[in-house]
C-alpha atoms as a PDB file:
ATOM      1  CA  UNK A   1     -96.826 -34.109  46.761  1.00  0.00           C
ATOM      2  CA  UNK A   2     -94.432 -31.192  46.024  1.00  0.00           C
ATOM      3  CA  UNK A   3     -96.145 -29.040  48.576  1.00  0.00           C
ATOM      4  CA  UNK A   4     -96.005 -31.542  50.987  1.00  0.00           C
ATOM      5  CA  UNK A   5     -92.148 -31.909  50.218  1.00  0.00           C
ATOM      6  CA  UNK A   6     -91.891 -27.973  50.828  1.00  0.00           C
ATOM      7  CA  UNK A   7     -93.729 -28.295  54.015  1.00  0.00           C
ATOM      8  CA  UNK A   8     -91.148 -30.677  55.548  1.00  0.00           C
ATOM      9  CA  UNK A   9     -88.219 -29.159  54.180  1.00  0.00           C
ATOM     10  CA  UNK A  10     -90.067 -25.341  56.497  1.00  0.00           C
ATOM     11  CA  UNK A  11     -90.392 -27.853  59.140  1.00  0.00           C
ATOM     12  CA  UNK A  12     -86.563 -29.214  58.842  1.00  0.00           C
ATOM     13  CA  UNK A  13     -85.528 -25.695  58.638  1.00  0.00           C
ATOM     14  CA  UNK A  14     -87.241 -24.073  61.620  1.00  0.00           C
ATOM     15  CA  UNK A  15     -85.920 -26.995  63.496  1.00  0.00           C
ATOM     16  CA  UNK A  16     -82.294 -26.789  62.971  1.00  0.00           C
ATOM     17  CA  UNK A  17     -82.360 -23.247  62.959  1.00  0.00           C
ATOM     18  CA  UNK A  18     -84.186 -23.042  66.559  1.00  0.00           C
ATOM     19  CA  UNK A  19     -82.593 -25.428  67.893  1.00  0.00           C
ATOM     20  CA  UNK A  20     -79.277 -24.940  66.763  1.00  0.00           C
ATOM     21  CA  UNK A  21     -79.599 -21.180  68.047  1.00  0.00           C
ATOM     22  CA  UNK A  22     -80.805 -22.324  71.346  1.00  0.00           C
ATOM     23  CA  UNK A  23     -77.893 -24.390  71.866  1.00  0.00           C
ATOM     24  CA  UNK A  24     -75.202 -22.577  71.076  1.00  0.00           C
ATOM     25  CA  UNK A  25     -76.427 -19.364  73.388  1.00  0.00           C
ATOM     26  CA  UNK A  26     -77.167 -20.872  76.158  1.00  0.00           C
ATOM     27  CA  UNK A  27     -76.291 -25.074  75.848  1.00  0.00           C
ATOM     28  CA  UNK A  28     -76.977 -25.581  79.949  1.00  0.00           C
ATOM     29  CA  UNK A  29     -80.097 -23.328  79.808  1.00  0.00           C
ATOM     30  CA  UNK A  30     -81.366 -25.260  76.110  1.00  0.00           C
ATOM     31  CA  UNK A  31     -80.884 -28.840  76.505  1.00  0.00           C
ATOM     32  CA  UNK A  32     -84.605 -29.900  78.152  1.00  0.00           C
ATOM     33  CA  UNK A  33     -86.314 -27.285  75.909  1.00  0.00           C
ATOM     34  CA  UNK A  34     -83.970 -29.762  73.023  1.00  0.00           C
ATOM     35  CA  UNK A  35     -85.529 -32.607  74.056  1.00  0.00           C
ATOM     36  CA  UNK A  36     -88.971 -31.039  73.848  1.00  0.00           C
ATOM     37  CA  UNK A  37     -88.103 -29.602  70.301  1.00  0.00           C
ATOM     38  CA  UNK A  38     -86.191 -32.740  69.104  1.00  0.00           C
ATOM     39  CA  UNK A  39     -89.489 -34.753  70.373  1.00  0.00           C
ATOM     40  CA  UNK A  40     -91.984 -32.136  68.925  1.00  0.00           C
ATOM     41  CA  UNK A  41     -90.593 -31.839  65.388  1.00  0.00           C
ATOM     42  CA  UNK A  42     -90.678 -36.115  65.351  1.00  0.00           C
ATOM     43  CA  UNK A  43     -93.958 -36.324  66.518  1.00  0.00           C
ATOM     44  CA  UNK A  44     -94.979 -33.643  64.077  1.00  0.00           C
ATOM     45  CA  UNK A  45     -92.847 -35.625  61.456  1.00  0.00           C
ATOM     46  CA  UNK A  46     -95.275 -38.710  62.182  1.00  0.00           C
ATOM     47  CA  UNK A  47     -98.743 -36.760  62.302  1.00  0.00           C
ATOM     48  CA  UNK A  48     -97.794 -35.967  58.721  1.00  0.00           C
ATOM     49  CA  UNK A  49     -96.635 -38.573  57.473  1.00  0.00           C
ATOM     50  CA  UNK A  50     -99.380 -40.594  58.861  1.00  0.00           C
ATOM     51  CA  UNK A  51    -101.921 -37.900  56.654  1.00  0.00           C
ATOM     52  CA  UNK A  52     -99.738 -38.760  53.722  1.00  0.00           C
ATOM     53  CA  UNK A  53    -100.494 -42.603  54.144  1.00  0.00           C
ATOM     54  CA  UNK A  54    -104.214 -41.989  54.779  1.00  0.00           C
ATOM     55  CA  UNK A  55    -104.488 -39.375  51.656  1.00  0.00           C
ATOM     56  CA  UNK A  56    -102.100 -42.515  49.421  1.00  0.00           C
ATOM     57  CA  UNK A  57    -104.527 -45.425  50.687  1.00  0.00           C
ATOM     58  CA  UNK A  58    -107.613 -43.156  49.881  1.00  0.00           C
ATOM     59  CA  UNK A  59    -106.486 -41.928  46.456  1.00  0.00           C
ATOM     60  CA  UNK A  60    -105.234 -45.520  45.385  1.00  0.00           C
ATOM     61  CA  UNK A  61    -106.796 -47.622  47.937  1.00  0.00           C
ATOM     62  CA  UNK A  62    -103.595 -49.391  49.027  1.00  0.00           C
ATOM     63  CA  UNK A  63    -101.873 -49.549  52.178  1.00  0.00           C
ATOM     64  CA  UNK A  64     -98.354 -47.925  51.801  1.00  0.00           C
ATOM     65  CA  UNK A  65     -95.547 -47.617  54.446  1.00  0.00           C
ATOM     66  CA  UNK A  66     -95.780 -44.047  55.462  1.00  0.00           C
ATOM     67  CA  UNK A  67     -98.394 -44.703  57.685  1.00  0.00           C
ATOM     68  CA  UNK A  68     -96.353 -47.235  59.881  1.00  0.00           C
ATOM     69  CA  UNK A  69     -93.439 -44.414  59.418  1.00  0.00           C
ATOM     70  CA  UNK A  70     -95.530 -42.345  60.875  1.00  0.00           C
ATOM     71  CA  UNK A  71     -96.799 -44.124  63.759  1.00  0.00           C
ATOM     72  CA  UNK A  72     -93.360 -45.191  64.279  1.00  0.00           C
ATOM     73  CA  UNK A  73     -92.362 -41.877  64.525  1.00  0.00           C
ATOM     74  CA  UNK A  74     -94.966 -40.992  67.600  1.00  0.00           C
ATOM     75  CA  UNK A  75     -93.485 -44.026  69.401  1.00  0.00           C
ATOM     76  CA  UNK A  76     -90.006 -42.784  68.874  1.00  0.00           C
ATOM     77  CA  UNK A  77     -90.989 -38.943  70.251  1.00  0.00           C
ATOM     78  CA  UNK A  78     -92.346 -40.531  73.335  1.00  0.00           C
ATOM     79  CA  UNK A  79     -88.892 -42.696  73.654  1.00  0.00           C
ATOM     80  CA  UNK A  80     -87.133 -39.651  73.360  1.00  0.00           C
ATOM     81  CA  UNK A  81     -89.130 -37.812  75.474  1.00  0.00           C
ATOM     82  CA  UNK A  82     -88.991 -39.844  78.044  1.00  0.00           C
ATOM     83  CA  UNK A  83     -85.178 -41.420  78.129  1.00  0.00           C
ATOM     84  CA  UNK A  84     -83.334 -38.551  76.598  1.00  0.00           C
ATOM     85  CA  UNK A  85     -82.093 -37.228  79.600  1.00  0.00           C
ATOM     86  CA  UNK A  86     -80.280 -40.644  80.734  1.00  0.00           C
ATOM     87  CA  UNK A  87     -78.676 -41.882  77.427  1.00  0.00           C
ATOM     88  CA  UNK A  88     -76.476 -37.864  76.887  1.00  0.00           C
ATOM     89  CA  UNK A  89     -74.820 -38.420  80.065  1.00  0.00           C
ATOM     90  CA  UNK A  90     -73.166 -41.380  78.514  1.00  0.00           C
ATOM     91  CA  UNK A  91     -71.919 -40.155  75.537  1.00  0.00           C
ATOM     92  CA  UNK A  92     -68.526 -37.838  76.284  1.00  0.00           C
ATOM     93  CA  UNK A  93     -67.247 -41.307  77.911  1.00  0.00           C
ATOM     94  CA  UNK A  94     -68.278 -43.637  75.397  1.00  0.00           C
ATOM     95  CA  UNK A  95     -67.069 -41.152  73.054  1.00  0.00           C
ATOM     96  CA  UNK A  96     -63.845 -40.750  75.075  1.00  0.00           C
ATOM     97  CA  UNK A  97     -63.363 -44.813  74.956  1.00  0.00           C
ATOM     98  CA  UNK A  98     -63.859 -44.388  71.532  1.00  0.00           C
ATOM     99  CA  UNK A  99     -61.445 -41.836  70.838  1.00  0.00           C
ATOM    100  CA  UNK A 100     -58.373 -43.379  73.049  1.00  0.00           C
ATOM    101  CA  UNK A 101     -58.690 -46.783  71.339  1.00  0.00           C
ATOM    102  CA  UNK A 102     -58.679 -45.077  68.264  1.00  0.00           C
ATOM    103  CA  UNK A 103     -55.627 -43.324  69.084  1.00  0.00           C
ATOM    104  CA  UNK A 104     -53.316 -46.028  70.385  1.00  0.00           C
ATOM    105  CA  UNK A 105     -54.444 -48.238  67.155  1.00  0.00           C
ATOM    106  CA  UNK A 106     -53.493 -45.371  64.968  1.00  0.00           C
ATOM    107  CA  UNK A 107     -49.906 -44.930  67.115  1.00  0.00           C
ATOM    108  CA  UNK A 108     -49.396 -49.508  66.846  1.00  0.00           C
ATOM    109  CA  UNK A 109     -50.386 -49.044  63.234  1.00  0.00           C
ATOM    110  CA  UNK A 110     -48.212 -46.315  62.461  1.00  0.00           C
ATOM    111  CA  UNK A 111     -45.134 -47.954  65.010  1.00  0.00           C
ATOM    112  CA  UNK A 112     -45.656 -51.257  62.889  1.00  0.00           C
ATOM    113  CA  UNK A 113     -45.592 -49.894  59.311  1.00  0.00           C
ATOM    114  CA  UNK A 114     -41.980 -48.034  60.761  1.00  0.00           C
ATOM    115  CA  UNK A 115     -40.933 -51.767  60.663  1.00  0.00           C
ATOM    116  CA  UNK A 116     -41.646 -52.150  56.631  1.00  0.00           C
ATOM    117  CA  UNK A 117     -40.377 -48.667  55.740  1.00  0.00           C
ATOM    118  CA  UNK A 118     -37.307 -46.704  56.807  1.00  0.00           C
ATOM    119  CA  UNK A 119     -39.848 -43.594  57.411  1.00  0.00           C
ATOM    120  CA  UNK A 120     -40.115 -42.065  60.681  1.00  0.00           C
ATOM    121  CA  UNK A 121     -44.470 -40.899  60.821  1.00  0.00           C
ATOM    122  CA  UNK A 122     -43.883 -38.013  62.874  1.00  0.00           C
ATOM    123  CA  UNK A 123     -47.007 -36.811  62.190  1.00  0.00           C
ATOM    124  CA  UNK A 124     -49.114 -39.974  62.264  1.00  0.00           C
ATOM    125  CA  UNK A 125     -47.809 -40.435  66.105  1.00  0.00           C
ATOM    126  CA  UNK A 126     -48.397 -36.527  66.626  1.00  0.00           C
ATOM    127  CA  UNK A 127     -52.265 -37.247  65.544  1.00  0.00           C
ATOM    128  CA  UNK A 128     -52.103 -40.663  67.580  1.00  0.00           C
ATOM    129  CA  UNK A 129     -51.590 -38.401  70.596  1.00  0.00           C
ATOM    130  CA  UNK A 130     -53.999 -36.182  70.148  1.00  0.00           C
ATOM    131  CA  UNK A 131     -56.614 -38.513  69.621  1.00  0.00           C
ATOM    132  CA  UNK A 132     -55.466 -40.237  72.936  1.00  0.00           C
ATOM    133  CA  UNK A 133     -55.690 -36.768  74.919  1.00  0.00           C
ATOM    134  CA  UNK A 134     -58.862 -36.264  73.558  1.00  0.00           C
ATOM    135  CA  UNK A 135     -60.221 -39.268  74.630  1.00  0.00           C
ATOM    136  CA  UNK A 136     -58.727 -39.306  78.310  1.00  0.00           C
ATOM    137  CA  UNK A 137     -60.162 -35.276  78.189  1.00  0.00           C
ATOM    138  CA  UNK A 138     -63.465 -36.596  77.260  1.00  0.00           C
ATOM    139  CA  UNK A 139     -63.303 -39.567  79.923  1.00  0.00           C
ATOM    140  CA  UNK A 140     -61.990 -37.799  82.908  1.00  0.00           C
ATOM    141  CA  UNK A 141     -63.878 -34.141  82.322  1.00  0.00           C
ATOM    142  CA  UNK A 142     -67.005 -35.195  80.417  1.00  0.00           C
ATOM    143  CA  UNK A 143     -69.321 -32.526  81.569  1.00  0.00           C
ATOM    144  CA  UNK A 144     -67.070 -29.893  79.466  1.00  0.00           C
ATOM    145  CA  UNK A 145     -67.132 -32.118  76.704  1.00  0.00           C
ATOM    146  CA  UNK A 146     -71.092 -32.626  76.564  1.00  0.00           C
ATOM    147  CA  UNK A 147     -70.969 -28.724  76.682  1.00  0.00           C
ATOM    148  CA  UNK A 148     -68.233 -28.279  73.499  1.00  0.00           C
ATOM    149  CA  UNK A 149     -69.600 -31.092  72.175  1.00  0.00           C
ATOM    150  CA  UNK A 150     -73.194 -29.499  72.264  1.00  0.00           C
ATOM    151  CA  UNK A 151     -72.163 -26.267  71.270  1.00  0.00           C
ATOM    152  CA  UNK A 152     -70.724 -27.985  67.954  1.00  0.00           C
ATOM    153  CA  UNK A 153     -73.681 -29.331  67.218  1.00  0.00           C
ATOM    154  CA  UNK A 154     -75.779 -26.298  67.634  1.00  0.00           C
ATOM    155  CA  UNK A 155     -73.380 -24.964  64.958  1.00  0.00           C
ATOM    156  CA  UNK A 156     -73.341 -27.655  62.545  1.00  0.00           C
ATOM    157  CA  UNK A 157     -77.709 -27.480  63.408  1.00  0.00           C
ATOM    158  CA  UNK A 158     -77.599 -23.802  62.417  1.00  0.00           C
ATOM    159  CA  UNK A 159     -75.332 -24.980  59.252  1.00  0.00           C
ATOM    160  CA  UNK A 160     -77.535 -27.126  58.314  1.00  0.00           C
ATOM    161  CA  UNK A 161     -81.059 -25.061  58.569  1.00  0.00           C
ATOM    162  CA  UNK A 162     -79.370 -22.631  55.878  1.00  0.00           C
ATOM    163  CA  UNK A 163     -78.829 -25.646  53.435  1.00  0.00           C
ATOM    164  CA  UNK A 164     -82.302 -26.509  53.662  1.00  0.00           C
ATOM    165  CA  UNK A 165     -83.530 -23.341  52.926  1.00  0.00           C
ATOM    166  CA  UNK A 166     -81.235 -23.465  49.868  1.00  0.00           C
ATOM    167  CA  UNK A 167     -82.063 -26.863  49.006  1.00  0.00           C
ATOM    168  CA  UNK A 168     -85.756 -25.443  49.397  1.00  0.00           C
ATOM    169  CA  UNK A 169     -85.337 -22.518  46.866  1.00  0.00           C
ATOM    170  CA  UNK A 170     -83.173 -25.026  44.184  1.00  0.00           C
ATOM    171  CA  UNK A 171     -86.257 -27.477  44.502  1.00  0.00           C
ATOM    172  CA  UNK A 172     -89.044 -24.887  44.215  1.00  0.00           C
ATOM    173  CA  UNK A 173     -87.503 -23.479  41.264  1.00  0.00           C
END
């Protein structure tokens, strides 16, 4: 079982570190090799996990829930695989919605507590505004956006493939 724990943590690592490397050279260039990468590594995800479940039923002769995990993964690497593409397209909009909503709630919120106390919120109004420039940035240029916002995650990808090797040497210790 600890083996097995070690192999997924490799797995997790060689992931994010790939694919967070890919992304933040060349993010244009990257993103359908991503979506072969992202799909792979959940696919492999479910092969294993569906060997766990076999190796649990055989060993204690009950049916456990890695092996539904597992084919639920496969079903989920095909969805991504296949729909990928049309679902990132949406999200510097949605995400720009988001972020301009957010910003002129923060702005009332901050205008209406002005009202119970005799403090100006200088820079509650100053963060108000840039959360409503960010989201009429990500609304009305999204294709920059998806690029920054792809980049970023590349980083935090590359971020996170060092903690699991960490994580990996705490554990195996």
């Amino acid at each position: 079982m600890v083996r097995q724990f070690q192999l997924y943590r490799w797995l997790r690592f060689i992931f994010l570190l790939v694919a967070g490397i890919l992304i933040v050279i060349a993010p244009i260039k990257s993103f359908n090799i991503i979506i072969y990468i992202v799909s792979s590594y959940i696919a492999i995800y479910g092969v294993l996990s569906i060997i766990d479940g076999l190796s649990i039923r055989k060993t204690t002769g009950e049916n456990n829930i890695a092996i539904g995990l597992g084919v639920g993964a496969l079903f989920l690497a095909l969805g991504v695989l296949l729909f990928a593409r049309y679902f990132v397209p949406l999200v510097p909009p949605v995400l720009g919605i988001i972020l301009l909503v957010n910003g002129i709630n923060q702005f009332r919120d901050s205008h209406e507590m002005t009202k119970r106390v005799q403090i100006t919120p200088y820079l509650d109004y100053f963060y108000s505004a840039l959360l409503m420039i960010a989201g009429i940035v990500f609304i009305l240029n999204p294709s920059k956006t998806i690029i920054f916002i792809y980049q970023l995650f590349g980083v935090s990808l590359i971020v996170l493939a060092f903690f699991e090797i960490i994580n990996s040497r705490i554990y195996h210790n």
